[in-house]
Protein backbone atom coordinates (compact mmCIF):
# COMPACT_ATOMS: atom_id res chain seq x y z
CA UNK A 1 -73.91 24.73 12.74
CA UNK A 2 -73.97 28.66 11.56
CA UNK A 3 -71.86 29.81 14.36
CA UNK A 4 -69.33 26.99 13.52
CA UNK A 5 -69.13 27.68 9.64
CA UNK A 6 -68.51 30.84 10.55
CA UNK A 7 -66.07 30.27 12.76
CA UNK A 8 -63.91 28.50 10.58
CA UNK A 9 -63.74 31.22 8.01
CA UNK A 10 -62.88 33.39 10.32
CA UNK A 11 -59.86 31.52 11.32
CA UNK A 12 -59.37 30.82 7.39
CA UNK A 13 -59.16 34.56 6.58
CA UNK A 14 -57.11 35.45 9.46
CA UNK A 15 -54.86 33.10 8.12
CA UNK A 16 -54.22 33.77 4.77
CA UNK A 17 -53.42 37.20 6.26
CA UNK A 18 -50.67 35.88 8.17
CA UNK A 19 -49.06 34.55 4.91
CA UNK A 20 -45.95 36.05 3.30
CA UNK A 21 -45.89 35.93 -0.92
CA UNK A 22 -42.12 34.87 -1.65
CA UNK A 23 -40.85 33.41 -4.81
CA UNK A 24 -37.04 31.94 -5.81
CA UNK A 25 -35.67 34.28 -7.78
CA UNK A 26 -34.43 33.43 -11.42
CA UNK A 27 -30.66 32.23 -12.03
CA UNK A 28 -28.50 35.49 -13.92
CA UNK A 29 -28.11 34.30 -17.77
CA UNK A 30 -26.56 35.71 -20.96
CA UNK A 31 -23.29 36.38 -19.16
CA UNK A 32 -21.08 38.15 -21.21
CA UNK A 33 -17.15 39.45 -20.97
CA UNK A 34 -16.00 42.67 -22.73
CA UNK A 35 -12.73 44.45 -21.83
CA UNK A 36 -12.57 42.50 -18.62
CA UNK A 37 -16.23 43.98 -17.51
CA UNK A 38 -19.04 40.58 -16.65
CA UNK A 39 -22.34 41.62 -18.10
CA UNK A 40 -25.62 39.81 -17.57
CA UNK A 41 -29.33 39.73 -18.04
CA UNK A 42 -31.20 41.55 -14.98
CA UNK A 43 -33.38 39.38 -12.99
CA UNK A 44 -36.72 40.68 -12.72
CA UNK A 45 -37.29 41.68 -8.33
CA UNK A 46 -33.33 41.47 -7.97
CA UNK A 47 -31.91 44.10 -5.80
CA UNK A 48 -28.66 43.45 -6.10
CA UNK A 49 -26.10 40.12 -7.35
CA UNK A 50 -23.36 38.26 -5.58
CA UNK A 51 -20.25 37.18 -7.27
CA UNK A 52 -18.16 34.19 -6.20
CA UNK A 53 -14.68 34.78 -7.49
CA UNK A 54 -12.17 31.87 -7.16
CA UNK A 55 -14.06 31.54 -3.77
CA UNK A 56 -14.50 35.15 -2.72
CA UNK A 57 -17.44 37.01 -2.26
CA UNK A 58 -18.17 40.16 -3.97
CA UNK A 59 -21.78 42.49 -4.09
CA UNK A 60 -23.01 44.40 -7.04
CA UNK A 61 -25.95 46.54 -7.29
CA UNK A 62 -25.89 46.20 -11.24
CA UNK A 63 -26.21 43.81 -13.50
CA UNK A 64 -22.35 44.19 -14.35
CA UNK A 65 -19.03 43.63 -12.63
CA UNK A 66 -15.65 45.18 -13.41
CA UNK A 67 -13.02 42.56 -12.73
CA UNK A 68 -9.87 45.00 -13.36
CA UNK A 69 -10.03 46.37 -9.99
CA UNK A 70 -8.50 42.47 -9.51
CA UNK A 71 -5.76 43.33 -11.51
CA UNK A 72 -4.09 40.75 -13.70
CA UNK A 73 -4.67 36.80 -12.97
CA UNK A 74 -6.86 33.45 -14.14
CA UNK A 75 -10.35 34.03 -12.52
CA UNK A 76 -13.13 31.39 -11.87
CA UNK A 77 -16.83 33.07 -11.05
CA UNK A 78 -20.19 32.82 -11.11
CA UNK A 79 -23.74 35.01 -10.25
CA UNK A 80 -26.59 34.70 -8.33
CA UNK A 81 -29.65 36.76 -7.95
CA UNK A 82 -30.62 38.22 -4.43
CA UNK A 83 -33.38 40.04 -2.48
CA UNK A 84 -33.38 40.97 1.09
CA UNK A 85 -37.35 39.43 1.00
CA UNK A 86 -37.47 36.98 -2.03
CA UNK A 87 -35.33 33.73 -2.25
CA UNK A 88 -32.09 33.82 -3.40
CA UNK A 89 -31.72 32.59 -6.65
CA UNK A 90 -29.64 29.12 -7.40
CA UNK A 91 -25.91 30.27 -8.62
CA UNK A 92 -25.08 30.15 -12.03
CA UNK A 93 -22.53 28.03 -14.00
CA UNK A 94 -18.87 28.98 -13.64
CA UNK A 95 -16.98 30.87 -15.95
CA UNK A 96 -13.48 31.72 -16.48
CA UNK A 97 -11.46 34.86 -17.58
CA UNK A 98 -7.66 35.66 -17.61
CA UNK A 99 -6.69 39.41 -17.57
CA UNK A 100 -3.34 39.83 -18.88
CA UNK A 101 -2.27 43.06 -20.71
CA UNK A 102 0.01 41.29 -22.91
CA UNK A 103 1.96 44.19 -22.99
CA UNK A 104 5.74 43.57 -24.58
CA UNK A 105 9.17 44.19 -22.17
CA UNK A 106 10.78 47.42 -22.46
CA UNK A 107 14.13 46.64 -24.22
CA UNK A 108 17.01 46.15 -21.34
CA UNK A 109 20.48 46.24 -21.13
CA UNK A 110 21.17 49.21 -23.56
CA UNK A 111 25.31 49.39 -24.48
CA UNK A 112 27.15 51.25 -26.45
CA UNK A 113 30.32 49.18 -28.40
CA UNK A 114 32.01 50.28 -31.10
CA UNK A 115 29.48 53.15 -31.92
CA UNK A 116 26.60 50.15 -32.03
CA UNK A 117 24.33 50.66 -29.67
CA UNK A 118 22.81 47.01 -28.63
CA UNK A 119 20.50 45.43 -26.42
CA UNK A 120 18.77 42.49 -25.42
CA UNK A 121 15.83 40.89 -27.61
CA UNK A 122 12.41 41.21 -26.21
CA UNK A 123 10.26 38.00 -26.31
CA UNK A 124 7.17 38.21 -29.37
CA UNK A 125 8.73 41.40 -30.45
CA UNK A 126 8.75 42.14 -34.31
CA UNK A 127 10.93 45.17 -34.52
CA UNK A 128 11.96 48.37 -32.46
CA UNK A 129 11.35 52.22 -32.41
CA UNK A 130 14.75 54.29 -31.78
CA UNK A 131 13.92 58.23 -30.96
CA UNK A 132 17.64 60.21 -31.75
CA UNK A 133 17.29 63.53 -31.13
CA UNK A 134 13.78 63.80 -31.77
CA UNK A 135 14.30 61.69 -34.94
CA UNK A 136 12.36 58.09 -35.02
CA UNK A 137 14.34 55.34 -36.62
CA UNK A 138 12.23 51.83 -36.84
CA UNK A 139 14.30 48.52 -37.82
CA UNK A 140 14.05 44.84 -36.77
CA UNK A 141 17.45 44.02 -35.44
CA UNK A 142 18.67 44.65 -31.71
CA UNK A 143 21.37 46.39 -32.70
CA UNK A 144 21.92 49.99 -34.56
CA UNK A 145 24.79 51.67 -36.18
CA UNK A 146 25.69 55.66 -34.35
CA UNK A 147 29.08 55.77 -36.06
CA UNK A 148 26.86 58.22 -39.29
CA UNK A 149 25.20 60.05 -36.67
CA UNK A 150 26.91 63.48 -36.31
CA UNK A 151 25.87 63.42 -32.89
CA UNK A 152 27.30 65.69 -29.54
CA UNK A 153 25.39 64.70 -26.46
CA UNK A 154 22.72 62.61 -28.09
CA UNK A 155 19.78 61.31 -26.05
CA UNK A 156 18.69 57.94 -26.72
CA UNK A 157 15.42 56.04 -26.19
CA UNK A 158 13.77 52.70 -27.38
CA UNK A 159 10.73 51.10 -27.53
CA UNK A 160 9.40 47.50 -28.56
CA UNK A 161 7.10 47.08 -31.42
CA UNK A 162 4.56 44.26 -32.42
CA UNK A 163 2.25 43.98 -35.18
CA UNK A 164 0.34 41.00 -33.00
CA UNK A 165 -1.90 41.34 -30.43
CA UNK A 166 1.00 42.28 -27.77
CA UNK A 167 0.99 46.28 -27.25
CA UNK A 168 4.24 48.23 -27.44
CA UNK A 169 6.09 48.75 -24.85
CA UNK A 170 7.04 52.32 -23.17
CA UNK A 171 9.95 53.76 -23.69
CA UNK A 172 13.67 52.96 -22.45
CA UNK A 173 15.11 55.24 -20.05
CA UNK A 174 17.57 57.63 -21.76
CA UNK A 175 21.20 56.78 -22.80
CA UNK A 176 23.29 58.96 -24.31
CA UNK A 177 25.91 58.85 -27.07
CA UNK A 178 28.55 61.38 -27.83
CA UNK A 179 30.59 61.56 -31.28
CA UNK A 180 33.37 63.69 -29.77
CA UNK A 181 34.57 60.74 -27.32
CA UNK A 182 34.09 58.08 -29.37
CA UNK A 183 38.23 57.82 -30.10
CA UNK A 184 38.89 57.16 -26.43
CA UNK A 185 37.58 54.53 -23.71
CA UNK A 186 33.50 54.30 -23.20
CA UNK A 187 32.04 51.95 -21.08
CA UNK A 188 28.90 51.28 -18.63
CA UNK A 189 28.98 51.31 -15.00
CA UNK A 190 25.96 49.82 -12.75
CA UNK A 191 25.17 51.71 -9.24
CA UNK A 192 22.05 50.15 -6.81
CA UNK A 193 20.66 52.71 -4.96
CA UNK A 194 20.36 49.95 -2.25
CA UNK A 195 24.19 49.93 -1.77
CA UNK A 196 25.57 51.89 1.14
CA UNK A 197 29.41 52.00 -0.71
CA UNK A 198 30.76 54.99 -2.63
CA UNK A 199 31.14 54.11 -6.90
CA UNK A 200 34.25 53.26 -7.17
CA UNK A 201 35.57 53.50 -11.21
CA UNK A 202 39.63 52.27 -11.53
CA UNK A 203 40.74 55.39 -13.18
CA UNK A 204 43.59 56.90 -12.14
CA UNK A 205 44.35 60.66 -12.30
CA UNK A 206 43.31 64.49 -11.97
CA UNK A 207 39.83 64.99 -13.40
CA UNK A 208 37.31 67.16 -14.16
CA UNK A 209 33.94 64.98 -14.29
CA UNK A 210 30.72 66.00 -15.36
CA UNK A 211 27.10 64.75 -15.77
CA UNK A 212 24.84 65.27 -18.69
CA UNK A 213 26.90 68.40 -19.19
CA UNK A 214 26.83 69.81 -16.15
CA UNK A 215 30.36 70.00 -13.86
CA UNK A 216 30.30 68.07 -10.32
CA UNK A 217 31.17 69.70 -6.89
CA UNK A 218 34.23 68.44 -5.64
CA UNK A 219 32.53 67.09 -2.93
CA UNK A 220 30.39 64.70 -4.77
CA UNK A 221 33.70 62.80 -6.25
CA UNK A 222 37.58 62.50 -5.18
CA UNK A 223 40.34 61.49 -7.93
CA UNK A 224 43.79 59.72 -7.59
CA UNK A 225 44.07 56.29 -7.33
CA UNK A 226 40.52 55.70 -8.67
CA UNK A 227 37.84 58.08 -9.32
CA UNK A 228 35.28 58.32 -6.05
CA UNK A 229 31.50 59.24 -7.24
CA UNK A 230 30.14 59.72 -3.38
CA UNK A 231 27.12 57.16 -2.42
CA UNK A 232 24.93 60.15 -0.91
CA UNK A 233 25.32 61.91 -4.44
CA UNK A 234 24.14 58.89 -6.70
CA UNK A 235 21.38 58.46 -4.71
CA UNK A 236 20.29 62.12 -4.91
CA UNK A 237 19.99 61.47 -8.87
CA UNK A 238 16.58 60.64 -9.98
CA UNK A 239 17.16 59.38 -13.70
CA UNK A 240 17.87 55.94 -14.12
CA UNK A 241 20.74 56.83 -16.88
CA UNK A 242 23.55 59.38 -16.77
CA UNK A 243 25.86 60.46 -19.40
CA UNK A 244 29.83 60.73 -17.09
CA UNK A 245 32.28 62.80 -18.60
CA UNK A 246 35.34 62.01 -17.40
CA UNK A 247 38.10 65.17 -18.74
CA UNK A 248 42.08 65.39 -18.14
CA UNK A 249 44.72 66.66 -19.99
CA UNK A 250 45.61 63.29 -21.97
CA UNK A 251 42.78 61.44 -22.10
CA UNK A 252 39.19 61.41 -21.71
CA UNK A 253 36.27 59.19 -21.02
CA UNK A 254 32.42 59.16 -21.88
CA UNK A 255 31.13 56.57 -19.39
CA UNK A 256 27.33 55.99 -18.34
CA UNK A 257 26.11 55.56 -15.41
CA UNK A 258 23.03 53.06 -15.14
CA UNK A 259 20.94 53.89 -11.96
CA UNK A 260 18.84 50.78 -10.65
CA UNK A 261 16.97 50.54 -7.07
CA UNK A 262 16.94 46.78 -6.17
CA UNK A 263 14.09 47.79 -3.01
CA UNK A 264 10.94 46.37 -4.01
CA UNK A 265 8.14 49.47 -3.10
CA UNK A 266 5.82 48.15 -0.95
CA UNK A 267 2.42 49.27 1.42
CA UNK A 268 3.75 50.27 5.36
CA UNK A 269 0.25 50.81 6.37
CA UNK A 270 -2.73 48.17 6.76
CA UNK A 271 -4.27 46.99 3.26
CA UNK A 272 -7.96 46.11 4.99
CA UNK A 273 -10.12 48.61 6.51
CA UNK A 274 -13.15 49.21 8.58
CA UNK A 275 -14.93 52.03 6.98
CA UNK A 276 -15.82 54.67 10.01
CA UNK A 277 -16.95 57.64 8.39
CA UNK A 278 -13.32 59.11 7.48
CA UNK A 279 -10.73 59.33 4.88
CA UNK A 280 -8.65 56.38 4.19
CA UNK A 281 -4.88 56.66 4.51
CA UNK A 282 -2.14 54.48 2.79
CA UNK A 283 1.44 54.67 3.45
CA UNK A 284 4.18 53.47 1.56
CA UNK A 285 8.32 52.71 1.48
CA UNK A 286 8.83 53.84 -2.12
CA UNK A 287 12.53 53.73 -2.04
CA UNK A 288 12.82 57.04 -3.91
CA UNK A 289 10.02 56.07 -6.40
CA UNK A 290 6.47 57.45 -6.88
CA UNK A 291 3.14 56.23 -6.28
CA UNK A 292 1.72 55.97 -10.10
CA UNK A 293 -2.20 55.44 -9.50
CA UNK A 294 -4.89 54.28 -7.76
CA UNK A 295 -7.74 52.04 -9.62
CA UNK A 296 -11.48 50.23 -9.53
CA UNK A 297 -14.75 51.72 -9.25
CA UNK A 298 -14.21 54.51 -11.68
CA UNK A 299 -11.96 56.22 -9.19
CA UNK A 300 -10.79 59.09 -10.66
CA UNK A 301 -7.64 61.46 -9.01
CA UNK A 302 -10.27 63.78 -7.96
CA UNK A 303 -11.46 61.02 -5.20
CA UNK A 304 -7.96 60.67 -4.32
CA UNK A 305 -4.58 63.14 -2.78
CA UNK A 306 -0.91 61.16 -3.60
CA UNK A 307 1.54 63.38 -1.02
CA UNK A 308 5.13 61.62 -0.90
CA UNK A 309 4.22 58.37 0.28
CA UNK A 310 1.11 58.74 1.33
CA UNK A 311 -2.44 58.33 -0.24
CA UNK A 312 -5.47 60.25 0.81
CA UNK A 313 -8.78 58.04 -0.33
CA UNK A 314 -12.15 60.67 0.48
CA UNK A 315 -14.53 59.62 2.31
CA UNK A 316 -17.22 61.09 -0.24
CA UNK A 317 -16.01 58.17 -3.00
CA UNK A 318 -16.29 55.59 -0.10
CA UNK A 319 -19.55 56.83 0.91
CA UNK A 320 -21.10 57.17 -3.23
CA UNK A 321 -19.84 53.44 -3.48
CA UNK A 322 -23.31 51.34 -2.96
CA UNK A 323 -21.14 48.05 -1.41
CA UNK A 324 -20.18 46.29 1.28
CA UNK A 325 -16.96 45.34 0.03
CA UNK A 326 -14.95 48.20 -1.79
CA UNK A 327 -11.37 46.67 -3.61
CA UNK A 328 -9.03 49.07 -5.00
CA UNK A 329 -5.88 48.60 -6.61
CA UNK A 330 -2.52 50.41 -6.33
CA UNK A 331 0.23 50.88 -8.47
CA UNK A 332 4.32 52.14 -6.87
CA UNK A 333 7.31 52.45 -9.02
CA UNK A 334 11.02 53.61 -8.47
CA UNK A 335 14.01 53.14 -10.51
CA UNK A 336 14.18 49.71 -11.08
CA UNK A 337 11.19 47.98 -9.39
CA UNK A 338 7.02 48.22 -10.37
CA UNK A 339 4.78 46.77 -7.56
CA UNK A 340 0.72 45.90 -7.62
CA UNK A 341 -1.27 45.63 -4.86
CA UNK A 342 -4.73 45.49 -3.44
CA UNK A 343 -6.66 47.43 -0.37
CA UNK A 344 -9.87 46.31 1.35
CA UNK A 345 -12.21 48.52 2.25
CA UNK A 346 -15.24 47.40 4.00
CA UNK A 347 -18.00 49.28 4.38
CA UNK A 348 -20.67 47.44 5.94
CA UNK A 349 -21.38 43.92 6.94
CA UNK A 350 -22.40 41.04 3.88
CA UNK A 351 -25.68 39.69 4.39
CA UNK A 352 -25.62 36.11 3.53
């Protein structure tokens, strides 16, 4: 009877050795939202959280989440806890967030008519910001008054105000006014930089034409008939707004010459990546713009070389980012066109 008690504890103990201590873990609460960055409590033996967002999967090692590197949009989430040896915990409820600047339109269509220089009302604005020569005018209409300015080659540029919870816009482009011309004809011309024809304005005569003060080459224009401005020329100017001279010996003409770029930039290269121990390159058609940054996880332009059209991501800011999933954001401009997007960068597989 002994050697059977015995026995049986033996086989008890051995057992209970055998056994593996796991627990669920408990559900992320006191969620919070400030300046588009989730916050919540930490759950006690969590090594790191998962993140549904509208239906993707995302990994953080904190107990916080950065949802700009998402850019702008309507977002639906929520949080579990997780530990490679514990239970994962049940998700949480869902939650919603919107990111939207609310930043107001830059004001468009600038023209000069009469010696009033108008343009089109921006939606929600409450007034405007003119900068004359260095002086700052502020008024609430969409149209202003040059003909007191005593102005000769005046730069232009305007901005939209609010005293709600929209932000100002930038800054116009540039348009220029000069007194001395005002007597004879001044008009606006458009020119797409995705046109493959010459400029074709229906002057007729012997000119001398200039640009912001400075005389053309003959080669970049012909005169007679109508005045030529050559296609490869226009396209070699990088401001979106140019102040035309137009001289002869009975009349003269102040004309401006609105630059747009109708090409939308956008990425040539792949936007998802297996991350294989080297830098990660981007390439993109800018259409004569400029790539303007590169966001999300606190990337700074020291992480980061911008060369023409092609970014440079280090492998060392891979490599200090502690996730399987990396998402960064990019932003490309050129004259008349801003584009968003998103790369993938994964660096490792998700455990699930």
């Amino acid at each position: 009877m002994k050697k059977l008690i015995f026995i049986l504890m033996i086989f008890l103990l051995t057992a209970c050795t055998k056994e593996v201590s796991t627990k669920i873990l408990d559900i992320p609460v006191n969620v919070l939202i400030e300046d588009h960055i989730v916050y919540w409590d930490e759950v006690l033996d969590a090594s790191k959280y998962t993140l549904e967002i509208n239906g993707i999967l995302y990994d953080s090692t904190k107990n916080s989440f950065d949802l700009t590197a998402l850019g702008e949009g309507e977002y639906s989430f929520r949080i579990k806890a997780r530990n490679a040896s514990d239970i994962d915990s049940e998700y949480s409820s869902f939650y919603t967030h919107s990111i939207n600047s609310l930043v107001l339109e830059i004001p468009k269509n600038l023209i000069i008519e009469n010696q009033n220089l108008v343009w089109d009302e921006v939606d929600n604005a409450t007034g405007y910001r003119l900068v004359i020569n260095n002086e700052i005018y502020n008024i609430e209409t969409n149209y202003y008054d040059l003909s007191l300015l005593d102005c000769v080659n005046c730069g232009i540029m305007i901005k939209s105000l609010s005293e709600s919870r929209y932000k100002d816009s930038d800054y116009s482009a540039i348009i220029y006014f000069d007194k001395t011309y005002v007597n004879d004809e001044a008009s606006q011309i458009l020119f797409d930089k995705a046109s493959e024809n010459d400029l074709i304005i229906p002057i007729e005569g012997s000119f001398i034409i200039s640009i912001d003060g400075t005389e053309l080459d003959n080669q970049d224009y012909e005169t007679g008939n109508n005045i030529i401005l050559k296609n490869i020329f226009l396209k070699s100017i990088i401001s979106e707004n140019q102040l035309l001279r137009i001289s002869g010996n009975d009349q003269s003409y102040q004309i401006t010459v609105n630059i747009i770029d109708s090409r939308v930039p956008f990425i040539t290269s792949n936007y998802e990546f297996n991350y294989e121990q080297n830098d990660i390159i981007l390439e993109f058609n800018i259409f004569d713009g400029n790539i303007e940054s590169i966001s999300g996880h606190n990337i700074t332009e020291t992480d980061y070389i911008i060369y023409n059209n092609i970014v440079t991501i280090k492998k060392e800011f891979i490599e200090s980012i502690n996730l399987e999933n990396i998402f960064l954001a990019y932003k490309v401009r050129n004259a008349n066109n801003l584009s968003f997007g998103f790369i993938l960068i994964r660096n490792g597989e998700t455990n699930e």
